[in-house]
Every structure is written in structure tokens, then in C-alpha cells.
N, C-alpha and C. Protein backbone atom coordinates (compact mmCIF):
# COMPACT_ATOMS: atom_id res chain seq x y z
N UNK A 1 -10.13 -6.68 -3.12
CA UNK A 1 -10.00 -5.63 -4.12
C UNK A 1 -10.44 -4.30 -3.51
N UNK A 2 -9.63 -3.29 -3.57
CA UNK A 2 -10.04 -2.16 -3.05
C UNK A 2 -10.53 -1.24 -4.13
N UNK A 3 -10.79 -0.37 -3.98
CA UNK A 3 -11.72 0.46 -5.58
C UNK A 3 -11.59 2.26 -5.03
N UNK A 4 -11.01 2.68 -5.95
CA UNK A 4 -11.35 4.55 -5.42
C UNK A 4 -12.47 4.86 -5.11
N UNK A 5 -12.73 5.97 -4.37
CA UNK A 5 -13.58 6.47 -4.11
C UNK A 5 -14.62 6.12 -3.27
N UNK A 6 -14.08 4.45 -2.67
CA UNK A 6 -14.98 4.15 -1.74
C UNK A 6 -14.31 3.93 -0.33
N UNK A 7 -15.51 4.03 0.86
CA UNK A 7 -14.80 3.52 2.09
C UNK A 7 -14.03 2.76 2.37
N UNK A 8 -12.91 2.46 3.45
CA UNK A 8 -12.82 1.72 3.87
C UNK A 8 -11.85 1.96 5.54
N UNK A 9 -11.89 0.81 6.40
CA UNK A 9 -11.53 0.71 7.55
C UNK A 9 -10.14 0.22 7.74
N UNK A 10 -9.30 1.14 7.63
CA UNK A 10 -7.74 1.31 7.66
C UNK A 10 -7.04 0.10 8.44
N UNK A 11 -7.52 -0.38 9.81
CA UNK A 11 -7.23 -0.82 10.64
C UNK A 11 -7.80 -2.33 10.09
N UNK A 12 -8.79 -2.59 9.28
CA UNK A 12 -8.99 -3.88 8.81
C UNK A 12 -7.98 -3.68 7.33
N UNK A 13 -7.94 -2.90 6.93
CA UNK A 13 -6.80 -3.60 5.84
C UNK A 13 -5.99 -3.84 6.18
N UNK A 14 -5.06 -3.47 6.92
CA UNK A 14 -3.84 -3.78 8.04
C UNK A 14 -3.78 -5.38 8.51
N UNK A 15 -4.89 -5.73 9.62
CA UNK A 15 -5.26 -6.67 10.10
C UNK A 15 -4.83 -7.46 8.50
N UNK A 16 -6.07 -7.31 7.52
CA UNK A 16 -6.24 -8.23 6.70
C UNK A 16 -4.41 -8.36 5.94
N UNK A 17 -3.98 -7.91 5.48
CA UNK A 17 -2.51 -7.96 4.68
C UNK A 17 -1.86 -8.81 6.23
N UNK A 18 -1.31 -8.79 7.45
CA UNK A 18 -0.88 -9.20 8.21
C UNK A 18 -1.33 -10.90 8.06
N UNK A 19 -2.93 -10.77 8.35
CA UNK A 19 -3.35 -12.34 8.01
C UNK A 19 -2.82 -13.33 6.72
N UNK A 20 -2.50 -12.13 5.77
CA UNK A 20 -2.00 -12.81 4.75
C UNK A 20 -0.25 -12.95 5.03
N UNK A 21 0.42 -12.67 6.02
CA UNK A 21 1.66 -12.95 6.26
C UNK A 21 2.35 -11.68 5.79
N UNK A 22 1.95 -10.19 5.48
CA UNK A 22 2.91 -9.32 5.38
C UNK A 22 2.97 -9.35 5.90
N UNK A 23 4.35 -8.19 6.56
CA UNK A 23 4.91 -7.83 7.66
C UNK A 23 4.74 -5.87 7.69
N UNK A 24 4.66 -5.46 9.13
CA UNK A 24 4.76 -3.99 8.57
C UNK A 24 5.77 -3.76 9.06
N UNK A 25 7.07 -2.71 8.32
CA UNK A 25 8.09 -2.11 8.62
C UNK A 25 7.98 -1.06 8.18
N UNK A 26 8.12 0.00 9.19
CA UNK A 26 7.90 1.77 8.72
C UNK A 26 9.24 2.14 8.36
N UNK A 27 10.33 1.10 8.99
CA UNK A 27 12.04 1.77 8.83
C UNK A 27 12.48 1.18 7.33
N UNK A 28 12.13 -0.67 6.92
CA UNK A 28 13.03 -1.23 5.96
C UNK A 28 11.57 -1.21 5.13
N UNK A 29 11.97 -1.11 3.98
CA UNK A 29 10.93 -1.28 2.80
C UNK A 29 10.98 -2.32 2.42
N UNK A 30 10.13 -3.81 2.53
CA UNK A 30 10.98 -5.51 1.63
C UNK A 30 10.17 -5.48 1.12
N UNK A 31 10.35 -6.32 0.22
CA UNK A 31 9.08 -7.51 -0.81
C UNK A 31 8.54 -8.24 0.39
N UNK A 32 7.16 -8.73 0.44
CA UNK A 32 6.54 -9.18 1.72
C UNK A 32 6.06 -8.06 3.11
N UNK A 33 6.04 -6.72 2.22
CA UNK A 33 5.98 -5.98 3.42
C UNK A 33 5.02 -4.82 3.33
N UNK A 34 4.51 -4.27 4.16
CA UNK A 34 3.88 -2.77 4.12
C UNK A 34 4.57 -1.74 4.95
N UNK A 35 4.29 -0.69 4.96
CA UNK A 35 4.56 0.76 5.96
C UNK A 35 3.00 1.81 5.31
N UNK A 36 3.30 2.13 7.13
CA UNK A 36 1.74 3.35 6.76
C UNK A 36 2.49 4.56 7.13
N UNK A 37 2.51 5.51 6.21
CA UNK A 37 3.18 6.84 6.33
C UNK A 37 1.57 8.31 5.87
N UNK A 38 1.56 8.44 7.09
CA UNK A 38 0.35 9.68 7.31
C UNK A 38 -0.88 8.90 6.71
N UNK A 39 -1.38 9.01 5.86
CA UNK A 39 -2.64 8.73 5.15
C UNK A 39 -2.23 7.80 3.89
N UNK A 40 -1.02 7.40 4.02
CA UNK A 40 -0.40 6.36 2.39
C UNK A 40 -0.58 5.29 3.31
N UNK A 41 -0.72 3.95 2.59
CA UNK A 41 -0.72 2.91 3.09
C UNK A 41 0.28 1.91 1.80
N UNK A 42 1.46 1.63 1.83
CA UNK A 42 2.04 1.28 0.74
C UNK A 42 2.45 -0.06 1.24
N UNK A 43 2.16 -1.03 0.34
CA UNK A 43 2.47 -2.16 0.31
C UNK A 43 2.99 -2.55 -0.91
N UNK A 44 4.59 -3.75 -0.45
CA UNK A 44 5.40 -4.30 -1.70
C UNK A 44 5.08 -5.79 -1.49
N UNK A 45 4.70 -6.12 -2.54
CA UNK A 45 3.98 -7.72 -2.86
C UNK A 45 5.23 -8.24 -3.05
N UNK A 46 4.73 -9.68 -2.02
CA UNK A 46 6.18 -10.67 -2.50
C UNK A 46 6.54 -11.25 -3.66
N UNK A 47 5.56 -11.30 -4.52
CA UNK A 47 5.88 -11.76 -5.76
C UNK A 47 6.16 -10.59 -6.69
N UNK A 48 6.70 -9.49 -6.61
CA UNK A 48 6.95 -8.30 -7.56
C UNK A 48 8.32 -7.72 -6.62
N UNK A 49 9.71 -7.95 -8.00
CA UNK A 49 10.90 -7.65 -7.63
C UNK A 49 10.82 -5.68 -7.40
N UNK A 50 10.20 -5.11 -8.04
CA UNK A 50 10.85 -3.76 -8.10
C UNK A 50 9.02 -2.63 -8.33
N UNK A 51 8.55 -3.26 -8.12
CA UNK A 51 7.57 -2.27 -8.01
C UNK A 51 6.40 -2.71 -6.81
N UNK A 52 6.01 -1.61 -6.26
CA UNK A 52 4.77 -1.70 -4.47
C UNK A 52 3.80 -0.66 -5.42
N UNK A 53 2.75 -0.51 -4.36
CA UNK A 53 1.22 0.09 -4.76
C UNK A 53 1.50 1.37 -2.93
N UNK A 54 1.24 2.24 -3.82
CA UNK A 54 0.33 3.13 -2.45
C UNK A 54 -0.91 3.09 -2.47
N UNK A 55 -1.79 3.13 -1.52
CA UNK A 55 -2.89 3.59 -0.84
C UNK A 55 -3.23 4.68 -0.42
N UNK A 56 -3.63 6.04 -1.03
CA UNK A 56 -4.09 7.45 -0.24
C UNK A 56 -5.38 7.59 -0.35
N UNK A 57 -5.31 7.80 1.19
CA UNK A 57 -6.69 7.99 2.32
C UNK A 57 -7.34 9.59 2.21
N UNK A 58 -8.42 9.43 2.27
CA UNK A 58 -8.65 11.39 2.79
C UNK A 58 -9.54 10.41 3.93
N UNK A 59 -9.24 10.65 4.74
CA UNK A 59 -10.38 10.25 5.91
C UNK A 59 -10.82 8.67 5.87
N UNK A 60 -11.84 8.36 5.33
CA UNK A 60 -12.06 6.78 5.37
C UNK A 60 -11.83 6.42 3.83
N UNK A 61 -12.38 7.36 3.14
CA UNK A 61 -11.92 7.22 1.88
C UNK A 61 -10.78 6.95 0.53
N UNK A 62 -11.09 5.83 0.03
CA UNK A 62 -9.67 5.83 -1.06
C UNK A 62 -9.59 6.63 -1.83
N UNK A 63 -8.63 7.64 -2.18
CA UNK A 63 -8.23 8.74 -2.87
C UNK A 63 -7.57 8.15 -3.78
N UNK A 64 -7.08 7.33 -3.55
CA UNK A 64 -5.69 6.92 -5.13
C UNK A 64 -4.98 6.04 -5.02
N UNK A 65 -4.66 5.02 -5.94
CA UNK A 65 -3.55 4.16 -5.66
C UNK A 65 -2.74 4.27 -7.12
N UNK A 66 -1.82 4.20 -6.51
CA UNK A 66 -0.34 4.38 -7.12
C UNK A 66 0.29 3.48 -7.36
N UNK A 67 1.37 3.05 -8.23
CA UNK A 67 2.46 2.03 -8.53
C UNK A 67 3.24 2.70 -8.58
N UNK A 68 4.66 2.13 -7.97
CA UNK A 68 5.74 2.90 -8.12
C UNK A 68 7.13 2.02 -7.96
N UNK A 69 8.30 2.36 -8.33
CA UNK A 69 9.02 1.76 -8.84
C UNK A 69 9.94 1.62 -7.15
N UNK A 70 10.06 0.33 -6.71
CA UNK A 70 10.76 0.63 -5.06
C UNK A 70 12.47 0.97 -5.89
N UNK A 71 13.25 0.74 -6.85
CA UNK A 71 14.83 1.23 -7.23
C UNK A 71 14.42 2.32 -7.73
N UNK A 72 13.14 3.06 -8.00
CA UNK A 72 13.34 4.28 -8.88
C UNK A 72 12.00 5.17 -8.91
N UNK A 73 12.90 6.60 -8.76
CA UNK A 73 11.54 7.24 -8.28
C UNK A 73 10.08 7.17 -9.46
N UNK A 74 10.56 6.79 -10.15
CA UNK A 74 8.80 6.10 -11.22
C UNK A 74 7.64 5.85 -10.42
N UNK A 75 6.82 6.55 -10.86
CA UNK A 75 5.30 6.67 -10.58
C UNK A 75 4.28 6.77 -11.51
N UNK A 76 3.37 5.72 -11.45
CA UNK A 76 2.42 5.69 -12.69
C UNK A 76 1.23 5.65 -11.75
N UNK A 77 -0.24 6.08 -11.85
CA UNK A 77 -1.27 6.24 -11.15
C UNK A 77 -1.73 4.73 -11.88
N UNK A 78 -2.47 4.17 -10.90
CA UNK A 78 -3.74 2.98 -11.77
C UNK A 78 -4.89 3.27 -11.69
N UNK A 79 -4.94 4.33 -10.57
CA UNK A 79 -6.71 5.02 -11.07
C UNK A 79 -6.90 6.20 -11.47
């Protein structure tokens, strides 16, 4: 569980989602997958047809996570 406003080590969430069998693709967006774009870290869960979560970083810190619609530009904040 990650939580706003607190640290964390970019390179172990990575690691950790991989251990769990994502995959990262910065080019194709899938279900089963992540991409890290600047300070977003967005991952689409294999069990969810049409909506992924972003991750924004300021430095080590979680700034925000997002839901968003992967067919449609829809964006709802969860924190």
C-alpha cells in the first residue's frame, strides 16, 4: 500500500510490481503492465479492463495518485 505524502524508493517499487509479474513498457500501455514517464509511475492492473493508477513523485515523495480511464481521457484523483 502506498499512502501520499510519504517516502518512497522508486527503484524498489519497480523491482517490487516486476516481482509480482508486471511487465514495464514505456511504448505499449497493457493490462499487466507499468511505464515510468518523468516523475509518473503508472501502472494498469491485470484484473481491471479500462482503468490504471498514476503515481506522482516530487523527489522521493508521493504527491498523488490518480485513476484514469486507459479508452478515455477520465481522471478522478483518489487522494
Amino acid at each position: 500500500d502506498l499512502t501520499v505524502g510519504q517516502p518512497y524508493d522508486q527503484r524498489k517499487i519497480l523491482s517490487e510490481l516486476v516481482a509480482q509479474q508486471y511487465r514495464r513498457n514505456d511504448q505499449s500501455f497493457t493490462r499487466g503492465s507499468f511505464r515510468v514517464r518523468g516523475d509518473s509511475l503508472e501502472v494498469w492492473p491485470a484484473h481491471l479492463e479500462d482503468r490504471a493508477w498514476r503515481f506522482s513523485f516530487f523527489g522521493e515523495d508521493l504527491e498523488s495518485i490518480v485513476e484514469f480511464g486507459t479508452m478515455t481521457p477520465h481522471r478522478r484523483s483518489m487522494c
